[in-house]
PDB file of N, CA and C in Angstrom:
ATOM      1  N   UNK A   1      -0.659  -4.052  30.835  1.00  0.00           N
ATOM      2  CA  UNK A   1      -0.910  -4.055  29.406  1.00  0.00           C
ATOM      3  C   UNK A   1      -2.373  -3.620  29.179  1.00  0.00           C
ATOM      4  N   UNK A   2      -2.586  -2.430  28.205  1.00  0.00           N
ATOM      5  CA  UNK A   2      -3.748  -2.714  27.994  1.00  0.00           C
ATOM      6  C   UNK A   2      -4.738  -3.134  26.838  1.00  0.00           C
ATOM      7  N   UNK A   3      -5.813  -3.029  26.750  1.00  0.00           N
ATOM      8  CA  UNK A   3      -6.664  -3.422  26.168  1.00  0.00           C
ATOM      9  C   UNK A   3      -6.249  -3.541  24.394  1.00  0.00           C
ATOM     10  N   UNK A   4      -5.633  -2.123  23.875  1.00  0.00           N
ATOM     11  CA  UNK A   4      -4.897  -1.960  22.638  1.00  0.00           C
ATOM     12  C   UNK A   4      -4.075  -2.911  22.780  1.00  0.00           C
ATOM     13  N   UNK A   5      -2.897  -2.807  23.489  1.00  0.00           N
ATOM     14  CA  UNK A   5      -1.822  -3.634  23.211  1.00  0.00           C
ATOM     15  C   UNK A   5      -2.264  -5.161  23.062  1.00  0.00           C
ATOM     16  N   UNK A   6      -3.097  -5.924  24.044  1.00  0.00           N
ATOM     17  CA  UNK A   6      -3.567  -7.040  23.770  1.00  0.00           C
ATOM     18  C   UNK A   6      -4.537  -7.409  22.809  1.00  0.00           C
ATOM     19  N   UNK A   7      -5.110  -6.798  22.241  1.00  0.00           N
ATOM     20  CA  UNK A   7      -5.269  -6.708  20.664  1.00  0.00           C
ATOM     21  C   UNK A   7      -4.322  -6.951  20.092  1.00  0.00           C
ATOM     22  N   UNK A   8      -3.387  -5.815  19.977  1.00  0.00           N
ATOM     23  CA  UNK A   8      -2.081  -5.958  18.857  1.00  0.00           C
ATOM     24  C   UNK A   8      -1.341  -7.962  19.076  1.00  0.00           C
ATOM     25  N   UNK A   9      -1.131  -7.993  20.104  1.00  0.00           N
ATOM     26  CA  UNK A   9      -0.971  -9.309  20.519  1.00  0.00           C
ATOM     27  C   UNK A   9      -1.030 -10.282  19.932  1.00  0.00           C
ATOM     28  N   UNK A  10      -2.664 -10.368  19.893  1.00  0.00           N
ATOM     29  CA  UNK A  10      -3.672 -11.558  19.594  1.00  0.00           C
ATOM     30  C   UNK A  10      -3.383 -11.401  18.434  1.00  0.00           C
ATOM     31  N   UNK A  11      -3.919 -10.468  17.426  1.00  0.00           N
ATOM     32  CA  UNK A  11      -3.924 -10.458  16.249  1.00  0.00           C
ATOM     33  C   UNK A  11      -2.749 -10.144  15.068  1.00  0.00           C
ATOM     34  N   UNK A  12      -1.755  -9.501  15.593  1.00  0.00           N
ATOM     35  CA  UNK A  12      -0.383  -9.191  14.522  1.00  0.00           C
ATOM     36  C   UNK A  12       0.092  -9.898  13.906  1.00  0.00           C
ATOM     37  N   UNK A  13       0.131 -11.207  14.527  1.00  0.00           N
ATOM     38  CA  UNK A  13       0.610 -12.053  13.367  1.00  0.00           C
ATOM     39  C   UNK A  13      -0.171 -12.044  12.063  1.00  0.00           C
ATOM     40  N   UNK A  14      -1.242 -12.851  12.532  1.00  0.00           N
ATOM     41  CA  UNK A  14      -2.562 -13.088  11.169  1.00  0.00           C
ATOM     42  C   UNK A  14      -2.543 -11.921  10.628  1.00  0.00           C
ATOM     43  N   UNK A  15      -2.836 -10.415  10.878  1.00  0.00           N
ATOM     44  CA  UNK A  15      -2.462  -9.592  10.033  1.00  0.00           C
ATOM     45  C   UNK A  15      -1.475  -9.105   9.177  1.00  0.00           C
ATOM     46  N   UNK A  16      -0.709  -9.437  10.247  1.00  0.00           N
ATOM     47  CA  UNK A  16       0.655  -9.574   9.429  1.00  0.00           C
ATOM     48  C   UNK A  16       0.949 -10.086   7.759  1.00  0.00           C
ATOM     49  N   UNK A  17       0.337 -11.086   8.252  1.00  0.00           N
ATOM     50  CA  UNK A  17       0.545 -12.926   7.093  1.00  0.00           C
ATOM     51  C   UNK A  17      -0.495 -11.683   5.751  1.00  0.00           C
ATOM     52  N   UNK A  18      -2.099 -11.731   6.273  1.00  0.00           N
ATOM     53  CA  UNK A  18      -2.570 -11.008   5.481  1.00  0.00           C
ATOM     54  C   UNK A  18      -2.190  -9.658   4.665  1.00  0.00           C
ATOM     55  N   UNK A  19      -1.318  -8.826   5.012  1.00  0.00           N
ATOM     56  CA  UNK A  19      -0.762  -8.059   4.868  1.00  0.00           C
ATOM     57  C   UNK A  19       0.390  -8.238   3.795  1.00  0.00           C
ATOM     58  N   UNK A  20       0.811  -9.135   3.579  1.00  0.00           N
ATOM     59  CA  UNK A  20       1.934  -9.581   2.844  1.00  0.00           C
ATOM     60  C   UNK A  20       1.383 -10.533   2.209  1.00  0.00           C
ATOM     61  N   UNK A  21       0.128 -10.913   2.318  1.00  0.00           N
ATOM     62  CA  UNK A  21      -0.750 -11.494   0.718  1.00  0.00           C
ATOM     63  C   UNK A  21      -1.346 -10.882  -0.134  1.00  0.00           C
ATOM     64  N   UNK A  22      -1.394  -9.600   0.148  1.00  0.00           N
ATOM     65  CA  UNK A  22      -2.069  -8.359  -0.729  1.00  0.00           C
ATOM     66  C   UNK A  22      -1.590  -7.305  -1.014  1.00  0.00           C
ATOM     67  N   UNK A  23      -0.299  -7.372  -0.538  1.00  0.00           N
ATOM     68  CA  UNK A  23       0.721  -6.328  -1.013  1.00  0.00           C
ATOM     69  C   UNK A  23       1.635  -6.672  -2.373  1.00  0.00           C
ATOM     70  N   UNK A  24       2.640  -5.387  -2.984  1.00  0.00           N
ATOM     71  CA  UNK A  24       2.949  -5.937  -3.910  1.00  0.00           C
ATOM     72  C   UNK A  24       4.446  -6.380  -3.716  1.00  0.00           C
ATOM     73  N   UNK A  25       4.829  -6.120  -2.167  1.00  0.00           N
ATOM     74  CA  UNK A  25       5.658  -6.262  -2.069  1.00  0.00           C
ATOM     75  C   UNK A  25       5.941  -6.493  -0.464  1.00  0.00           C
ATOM     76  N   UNK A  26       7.216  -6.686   0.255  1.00  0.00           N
ATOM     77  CA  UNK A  26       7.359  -6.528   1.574  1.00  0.00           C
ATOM     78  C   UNK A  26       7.083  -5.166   2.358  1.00  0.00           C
ATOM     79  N   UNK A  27       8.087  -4.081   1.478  1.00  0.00           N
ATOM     80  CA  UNK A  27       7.576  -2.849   2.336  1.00  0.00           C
ATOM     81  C   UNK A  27       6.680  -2.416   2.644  1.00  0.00           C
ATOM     82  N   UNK A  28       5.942  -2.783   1.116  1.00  0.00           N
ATOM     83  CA  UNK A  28       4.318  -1.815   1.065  1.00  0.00           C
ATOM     84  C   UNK A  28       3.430  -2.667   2.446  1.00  0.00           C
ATOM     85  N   UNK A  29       3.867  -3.881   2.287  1.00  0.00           N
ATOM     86  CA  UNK A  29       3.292  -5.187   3.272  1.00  0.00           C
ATOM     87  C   UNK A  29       3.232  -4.783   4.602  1.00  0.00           C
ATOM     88  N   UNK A  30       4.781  -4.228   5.580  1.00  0.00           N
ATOM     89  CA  UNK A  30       5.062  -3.495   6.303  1.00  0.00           C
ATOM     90  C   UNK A  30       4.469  -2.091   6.413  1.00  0.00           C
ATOM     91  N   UNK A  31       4.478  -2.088   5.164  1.00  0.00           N
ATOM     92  CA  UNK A  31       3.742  -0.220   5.658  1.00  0.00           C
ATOM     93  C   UNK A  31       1.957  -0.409   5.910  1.00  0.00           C
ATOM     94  N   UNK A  32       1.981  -1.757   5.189  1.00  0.00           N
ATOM     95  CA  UNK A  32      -0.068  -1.460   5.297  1.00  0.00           C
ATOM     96  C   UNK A  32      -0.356  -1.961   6.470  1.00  0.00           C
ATOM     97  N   UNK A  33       0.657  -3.171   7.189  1.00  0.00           N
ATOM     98  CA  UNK A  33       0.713  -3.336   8.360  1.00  0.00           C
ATOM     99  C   UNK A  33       0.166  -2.568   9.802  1.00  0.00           C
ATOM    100  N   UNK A  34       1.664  -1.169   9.274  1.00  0.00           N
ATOM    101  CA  UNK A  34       1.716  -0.145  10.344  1.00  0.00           C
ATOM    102  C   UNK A  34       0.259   0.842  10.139  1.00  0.00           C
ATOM    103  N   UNK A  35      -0.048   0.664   8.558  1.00  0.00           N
ATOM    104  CA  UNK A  35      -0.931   1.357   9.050  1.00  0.00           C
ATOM    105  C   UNK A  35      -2.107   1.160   9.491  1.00  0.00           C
ATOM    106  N   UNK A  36      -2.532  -0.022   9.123  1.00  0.00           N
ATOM    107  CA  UNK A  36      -3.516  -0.374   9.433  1.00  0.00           C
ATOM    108  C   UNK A  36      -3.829  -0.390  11.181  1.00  0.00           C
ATOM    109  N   UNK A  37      -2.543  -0.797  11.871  1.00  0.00           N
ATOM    110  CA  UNK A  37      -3.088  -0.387  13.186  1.00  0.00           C
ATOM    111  C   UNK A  37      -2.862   0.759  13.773  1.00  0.00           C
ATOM    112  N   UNK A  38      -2.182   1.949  13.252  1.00  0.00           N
ATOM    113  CA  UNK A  38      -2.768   3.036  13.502  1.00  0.00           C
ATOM    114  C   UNK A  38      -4.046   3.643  12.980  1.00  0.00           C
ATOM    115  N   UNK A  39      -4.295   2.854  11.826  1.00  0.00           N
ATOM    116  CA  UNK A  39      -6.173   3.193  11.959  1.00  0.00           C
ATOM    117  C   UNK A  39      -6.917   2.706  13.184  1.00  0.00           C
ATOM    118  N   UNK A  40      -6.444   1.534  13.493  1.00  0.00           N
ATOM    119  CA  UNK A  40      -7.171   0.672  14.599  1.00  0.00           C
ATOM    120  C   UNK A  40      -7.365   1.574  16.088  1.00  0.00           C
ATOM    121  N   UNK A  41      -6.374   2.156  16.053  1.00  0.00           N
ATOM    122  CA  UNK A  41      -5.896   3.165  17.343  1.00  0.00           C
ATOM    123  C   UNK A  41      -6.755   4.333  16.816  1.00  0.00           C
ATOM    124  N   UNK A  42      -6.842   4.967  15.759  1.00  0.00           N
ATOM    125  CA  UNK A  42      -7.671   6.250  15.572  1.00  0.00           C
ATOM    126  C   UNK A  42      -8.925   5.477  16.252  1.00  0.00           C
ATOM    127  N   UNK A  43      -9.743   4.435  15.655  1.00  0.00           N
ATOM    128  CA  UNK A  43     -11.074   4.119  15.836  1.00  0.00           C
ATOM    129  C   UNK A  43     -11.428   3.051  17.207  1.00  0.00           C
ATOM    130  N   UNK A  44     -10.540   2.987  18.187  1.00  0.00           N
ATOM    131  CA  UNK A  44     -10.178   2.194  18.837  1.00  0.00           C
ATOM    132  C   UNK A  44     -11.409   1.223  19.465  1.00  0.00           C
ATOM    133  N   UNK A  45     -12.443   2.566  19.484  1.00  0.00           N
ATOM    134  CA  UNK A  45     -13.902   1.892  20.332  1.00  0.00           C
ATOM    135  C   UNK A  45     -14.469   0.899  19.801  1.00  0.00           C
ATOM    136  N   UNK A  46     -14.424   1.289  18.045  1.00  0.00           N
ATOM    137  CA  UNK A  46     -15.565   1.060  17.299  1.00  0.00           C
ATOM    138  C   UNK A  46     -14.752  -0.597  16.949  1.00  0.00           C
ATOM    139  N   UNK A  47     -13.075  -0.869  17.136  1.00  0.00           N
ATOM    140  CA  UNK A  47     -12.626  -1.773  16.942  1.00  0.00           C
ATOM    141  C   UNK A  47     -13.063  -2.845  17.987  1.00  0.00           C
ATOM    142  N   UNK A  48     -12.787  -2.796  19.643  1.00  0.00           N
ATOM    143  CA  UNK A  48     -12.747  -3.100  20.329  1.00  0.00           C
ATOM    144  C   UNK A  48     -14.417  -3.592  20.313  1.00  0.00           C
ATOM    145  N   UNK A  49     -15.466  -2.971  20.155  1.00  0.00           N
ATOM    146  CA  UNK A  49     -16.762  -3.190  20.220  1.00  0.00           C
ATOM    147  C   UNK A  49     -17.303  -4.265  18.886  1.00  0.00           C
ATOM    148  N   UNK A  50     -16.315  -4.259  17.788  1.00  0.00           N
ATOM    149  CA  UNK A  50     -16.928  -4.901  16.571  1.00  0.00           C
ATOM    150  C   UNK A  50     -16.651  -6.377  17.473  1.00  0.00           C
ATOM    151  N   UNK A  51     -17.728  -7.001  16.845  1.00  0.00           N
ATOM    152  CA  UNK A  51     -18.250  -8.715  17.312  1.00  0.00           C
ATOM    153  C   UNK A  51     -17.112  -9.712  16.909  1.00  0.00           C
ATOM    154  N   UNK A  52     -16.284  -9.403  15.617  1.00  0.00           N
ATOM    155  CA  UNK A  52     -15.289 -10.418  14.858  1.00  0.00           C
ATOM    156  C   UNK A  52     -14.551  -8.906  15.185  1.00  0.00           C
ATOM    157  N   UNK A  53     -13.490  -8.849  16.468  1.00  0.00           N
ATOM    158  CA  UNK A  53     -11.924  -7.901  15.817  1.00  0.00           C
ATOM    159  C   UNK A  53     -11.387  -8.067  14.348  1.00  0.00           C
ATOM    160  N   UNK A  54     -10.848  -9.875  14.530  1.00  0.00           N
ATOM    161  CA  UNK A  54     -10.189 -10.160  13.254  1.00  0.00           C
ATOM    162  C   UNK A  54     -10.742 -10.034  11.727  1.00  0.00           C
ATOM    163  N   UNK A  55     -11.650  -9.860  11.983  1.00  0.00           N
ATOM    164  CA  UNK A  55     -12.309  -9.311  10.811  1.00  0.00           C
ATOM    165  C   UNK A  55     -12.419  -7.931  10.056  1.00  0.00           C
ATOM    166  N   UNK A  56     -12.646  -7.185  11.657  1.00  0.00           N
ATOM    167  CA  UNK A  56     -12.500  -5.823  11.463  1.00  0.00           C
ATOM    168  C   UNK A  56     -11.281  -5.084  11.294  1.00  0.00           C
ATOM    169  N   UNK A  57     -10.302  -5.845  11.672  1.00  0.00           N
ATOM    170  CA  UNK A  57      -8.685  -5.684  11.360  1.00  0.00           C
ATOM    171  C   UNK A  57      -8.589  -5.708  10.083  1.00  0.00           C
ATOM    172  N   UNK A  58      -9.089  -7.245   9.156  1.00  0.00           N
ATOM    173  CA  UNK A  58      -8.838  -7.584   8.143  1.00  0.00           C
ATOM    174  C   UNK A  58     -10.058  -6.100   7.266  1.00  0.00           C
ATOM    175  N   UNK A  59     -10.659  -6.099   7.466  1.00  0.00           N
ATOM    176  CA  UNK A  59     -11.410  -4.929   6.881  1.00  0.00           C
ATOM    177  C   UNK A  59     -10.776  -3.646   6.471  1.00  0.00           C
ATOM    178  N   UNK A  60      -9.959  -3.667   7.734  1.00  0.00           N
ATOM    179  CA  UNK A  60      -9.267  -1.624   7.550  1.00  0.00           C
ATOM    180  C   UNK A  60      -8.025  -2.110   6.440  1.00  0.00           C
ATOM    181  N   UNK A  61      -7.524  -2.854   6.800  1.00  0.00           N
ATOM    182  CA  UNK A  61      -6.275  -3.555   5.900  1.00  0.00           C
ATOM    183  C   UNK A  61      -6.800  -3.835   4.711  1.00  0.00           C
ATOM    184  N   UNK A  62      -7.752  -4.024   3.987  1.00  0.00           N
ATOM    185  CA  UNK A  62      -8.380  -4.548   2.688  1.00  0.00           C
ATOM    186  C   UNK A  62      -8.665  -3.038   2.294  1.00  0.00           C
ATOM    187  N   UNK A  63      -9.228  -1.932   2.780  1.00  0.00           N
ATOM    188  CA  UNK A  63      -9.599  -0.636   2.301  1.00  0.00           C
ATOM    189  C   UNK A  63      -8.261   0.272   2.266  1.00  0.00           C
ATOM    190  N   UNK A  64      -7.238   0.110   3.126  1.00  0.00           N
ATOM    191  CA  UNK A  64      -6.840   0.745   3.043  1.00  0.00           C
ATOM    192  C   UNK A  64      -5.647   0.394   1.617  1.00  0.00           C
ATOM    193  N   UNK A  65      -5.207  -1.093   1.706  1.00  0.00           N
ATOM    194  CA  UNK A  65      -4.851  -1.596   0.478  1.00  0.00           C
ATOM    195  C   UNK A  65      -5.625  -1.090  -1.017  1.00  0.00           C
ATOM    196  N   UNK A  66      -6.964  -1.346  -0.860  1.00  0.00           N
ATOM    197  CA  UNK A  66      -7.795  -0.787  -2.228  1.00  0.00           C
ATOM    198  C   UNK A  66      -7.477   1.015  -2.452  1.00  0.00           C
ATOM    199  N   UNK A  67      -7.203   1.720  -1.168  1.00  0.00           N
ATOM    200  CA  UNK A  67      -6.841   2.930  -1.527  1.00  0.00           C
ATOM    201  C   UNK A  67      -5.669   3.325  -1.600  1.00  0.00           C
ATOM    202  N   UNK A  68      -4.917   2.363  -1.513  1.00  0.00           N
ATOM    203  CA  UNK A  68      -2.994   2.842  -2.098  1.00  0.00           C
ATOM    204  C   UNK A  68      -3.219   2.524  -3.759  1.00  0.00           C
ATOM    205  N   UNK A  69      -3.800   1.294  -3.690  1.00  0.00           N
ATOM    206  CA  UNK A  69      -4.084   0.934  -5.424  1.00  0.00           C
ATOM    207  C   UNK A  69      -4.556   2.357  -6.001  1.00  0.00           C
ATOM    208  N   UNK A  70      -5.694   2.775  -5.663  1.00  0.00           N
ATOM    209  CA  UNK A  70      -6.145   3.499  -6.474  1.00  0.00           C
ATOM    210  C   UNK A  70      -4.999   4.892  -6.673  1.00  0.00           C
ATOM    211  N   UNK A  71      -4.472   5.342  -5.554  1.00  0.00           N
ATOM    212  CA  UNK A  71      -3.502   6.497  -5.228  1.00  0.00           C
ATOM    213  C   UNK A  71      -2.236   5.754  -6.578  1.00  0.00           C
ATOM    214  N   UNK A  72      -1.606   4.647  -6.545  1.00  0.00           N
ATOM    215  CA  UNK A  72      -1.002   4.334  -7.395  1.00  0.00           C
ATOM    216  C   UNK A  72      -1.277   4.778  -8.948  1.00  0.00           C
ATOM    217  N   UNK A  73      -2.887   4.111  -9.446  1.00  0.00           N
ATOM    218  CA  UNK A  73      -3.338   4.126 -10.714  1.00  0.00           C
ATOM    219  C   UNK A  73      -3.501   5.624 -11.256  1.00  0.00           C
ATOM    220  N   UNK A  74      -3.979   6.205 -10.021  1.00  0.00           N
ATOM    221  CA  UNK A  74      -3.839   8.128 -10.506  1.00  0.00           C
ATOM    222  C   UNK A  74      -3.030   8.571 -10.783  1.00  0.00           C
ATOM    223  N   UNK A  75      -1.849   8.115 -10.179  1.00  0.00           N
ATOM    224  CA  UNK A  75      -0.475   8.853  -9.840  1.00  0.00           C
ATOM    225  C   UNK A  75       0.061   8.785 -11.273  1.00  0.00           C
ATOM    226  N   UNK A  76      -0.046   7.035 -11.693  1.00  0.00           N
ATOM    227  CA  UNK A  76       0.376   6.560 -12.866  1.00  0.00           C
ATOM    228  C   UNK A  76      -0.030   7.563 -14.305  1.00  0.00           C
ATOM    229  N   UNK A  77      -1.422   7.571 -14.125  1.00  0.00           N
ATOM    230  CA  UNK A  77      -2.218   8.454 -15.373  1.00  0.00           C
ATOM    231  C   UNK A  77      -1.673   9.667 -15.487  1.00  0.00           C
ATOM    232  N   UNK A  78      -1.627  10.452 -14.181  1.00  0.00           N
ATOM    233  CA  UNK A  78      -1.461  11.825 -14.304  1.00  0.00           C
ATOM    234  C   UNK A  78       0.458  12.240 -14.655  1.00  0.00           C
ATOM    235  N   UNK A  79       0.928  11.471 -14.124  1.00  0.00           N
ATOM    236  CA  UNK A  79       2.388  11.453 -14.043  1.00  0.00           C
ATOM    237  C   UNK A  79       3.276  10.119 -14.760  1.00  0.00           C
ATOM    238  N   UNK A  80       3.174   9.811 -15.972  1.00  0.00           N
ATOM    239  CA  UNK A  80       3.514   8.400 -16.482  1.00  0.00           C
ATOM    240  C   UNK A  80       5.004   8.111 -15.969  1.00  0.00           C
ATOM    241  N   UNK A  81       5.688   7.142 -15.954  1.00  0.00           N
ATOM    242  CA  UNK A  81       6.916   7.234 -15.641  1.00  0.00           C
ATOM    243  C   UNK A  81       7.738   7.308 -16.583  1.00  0.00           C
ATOM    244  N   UNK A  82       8.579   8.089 -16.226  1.00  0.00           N
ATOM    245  CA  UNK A  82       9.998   8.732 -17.203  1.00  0.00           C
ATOM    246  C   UNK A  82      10.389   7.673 -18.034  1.00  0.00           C
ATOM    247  N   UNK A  83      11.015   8.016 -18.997  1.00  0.00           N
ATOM    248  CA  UNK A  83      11.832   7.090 -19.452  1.00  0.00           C
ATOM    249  C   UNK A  83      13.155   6.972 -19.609  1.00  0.00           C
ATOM    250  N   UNK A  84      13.010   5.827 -19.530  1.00  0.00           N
ATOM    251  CA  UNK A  84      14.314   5.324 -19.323  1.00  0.00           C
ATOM    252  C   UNK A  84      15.803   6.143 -20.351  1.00  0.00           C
ATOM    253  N   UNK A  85      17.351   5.721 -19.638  1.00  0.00           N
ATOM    254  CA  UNK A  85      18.410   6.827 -20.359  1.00  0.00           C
ATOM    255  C   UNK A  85      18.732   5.715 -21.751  1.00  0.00           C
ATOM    256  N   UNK A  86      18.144   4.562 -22.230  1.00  0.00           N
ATOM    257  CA  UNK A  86      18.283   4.139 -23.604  1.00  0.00           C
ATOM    258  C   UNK A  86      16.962   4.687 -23.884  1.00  0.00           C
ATOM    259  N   UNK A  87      16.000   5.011 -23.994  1.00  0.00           N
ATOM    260  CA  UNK A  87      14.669   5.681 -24.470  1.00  0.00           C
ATOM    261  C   UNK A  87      15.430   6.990 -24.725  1.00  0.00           C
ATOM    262  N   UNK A  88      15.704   7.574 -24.026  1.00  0.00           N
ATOM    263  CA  UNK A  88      16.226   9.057 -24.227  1.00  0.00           C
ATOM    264  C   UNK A  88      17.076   8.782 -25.409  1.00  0.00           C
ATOM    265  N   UNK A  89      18.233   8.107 -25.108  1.00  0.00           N
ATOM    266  CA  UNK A  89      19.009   7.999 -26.139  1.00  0.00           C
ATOM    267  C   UNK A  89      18.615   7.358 -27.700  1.00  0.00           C
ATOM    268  N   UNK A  90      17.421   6.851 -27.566  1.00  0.00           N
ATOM    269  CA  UNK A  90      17.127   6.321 -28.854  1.00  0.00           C
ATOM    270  C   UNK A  90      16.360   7.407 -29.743  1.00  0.00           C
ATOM    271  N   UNK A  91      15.890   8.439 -28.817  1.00  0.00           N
ATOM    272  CA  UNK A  91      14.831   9.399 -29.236  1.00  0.00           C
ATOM    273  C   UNK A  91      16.156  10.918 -29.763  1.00  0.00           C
ATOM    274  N   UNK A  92      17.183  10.717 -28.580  1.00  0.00           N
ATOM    275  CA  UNK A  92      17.942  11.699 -29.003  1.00  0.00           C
ATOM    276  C   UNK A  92      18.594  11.696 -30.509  1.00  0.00           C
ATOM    277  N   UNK A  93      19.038   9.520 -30.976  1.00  0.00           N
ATOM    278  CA  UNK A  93      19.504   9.676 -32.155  1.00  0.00           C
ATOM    279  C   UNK A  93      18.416  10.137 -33.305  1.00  0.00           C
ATOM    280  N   UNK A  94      17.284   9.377 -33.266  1.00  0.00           N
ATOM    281  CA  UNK A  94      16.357   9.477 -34.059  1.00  0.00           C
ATOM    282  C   UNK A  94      15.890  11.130 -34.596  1.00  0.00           C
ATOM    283  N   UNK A  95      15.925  11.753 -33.480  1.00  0.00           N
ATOM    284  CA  UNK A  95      16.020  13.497 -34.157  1.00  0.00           C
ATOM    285  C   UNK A  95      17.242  13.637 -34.605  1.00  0.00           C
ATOM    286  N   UNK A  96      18.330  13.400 -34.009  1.00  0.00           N
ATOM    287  CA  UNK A  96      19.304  13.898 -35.190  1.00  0.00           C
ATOM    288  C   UNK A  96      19.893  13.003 -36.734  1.00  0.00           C
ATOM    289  N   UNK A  97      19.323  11.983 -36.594  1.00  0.00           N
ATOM    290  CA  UNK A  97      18.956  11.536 -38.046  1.00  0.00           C
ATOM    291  C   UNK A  97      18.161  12.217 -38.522  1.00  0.00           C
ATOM    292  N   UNK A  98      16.730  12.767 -38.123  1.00  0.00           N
ATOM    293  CA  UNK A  98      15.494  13.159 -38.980  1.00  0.00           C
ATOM    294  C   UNK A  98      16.501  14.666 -39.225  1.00  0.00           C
ATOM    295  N   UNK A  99      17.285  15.117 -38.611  1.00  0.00           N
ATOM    296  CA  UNK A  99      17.643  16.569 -38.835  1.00  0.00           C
ATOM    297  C   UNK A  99      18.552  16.505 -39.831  1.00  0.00           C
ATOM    298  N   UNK A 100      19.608  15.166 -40.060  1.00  0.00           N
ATOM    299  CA  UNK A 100      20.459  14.686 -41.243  1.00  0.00           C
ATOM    300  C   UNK A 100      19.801  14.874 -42.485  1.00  0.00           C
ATOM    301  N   UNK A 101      18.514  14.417 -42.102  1.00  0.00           N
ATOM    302  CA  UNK A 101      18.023  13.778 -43.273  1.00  0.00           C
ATOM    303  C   UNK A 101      17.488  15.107 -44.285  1.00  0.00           C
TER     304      UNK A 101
END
């Protein structure tokens, strides 16, 4: 086993737990999970060398959470979400009343 894997070990759970306290949901929970330790693996040295791991775990997992938020809030502005098929339909009667009228 090495050095990565016994990391993942020690720490997956507690990240885990953390991971699914700051998500908005399970998947996203699961996905910030996975990703967070494939950040860990991109930066592996700089992980392995930080003084608190669990900290530095909890670190990439807190940024990378703050940057799905933000990817969310853009997404939201630039692209609002559709509306719904009673919205449609309320908008469809409402012009053809105003066209009655």
């Amino acid at each position: 086993m090495n050095d990565f894997e016994k990391l993942f070990e020690e720490y997956s759970d507690c990240i885990y737990r953390f991971c699914c306290n700051i998500a908005d949901n399970l998947y996203e929970a699961e996905d910030l999970f996975q990703d967070t330790f494939l950040k860990a693996m991109e930066i592996e040295q700089k992980v392995m060398a930080a003084d608190n791991t669990k900290c530095y775990l909890i670190g990439i997992a807190l940024r990378l959470e703050k940057n799905n938020r933000r990817k969310k809030v853009r997404h939201k502005r630039m692209a609002p979400e559709a509306r719904s098929v009673d919205q449609e339909t309320d908008i469809l009667e409402a012009i053809a009343m105003d066209e009655k009228a």
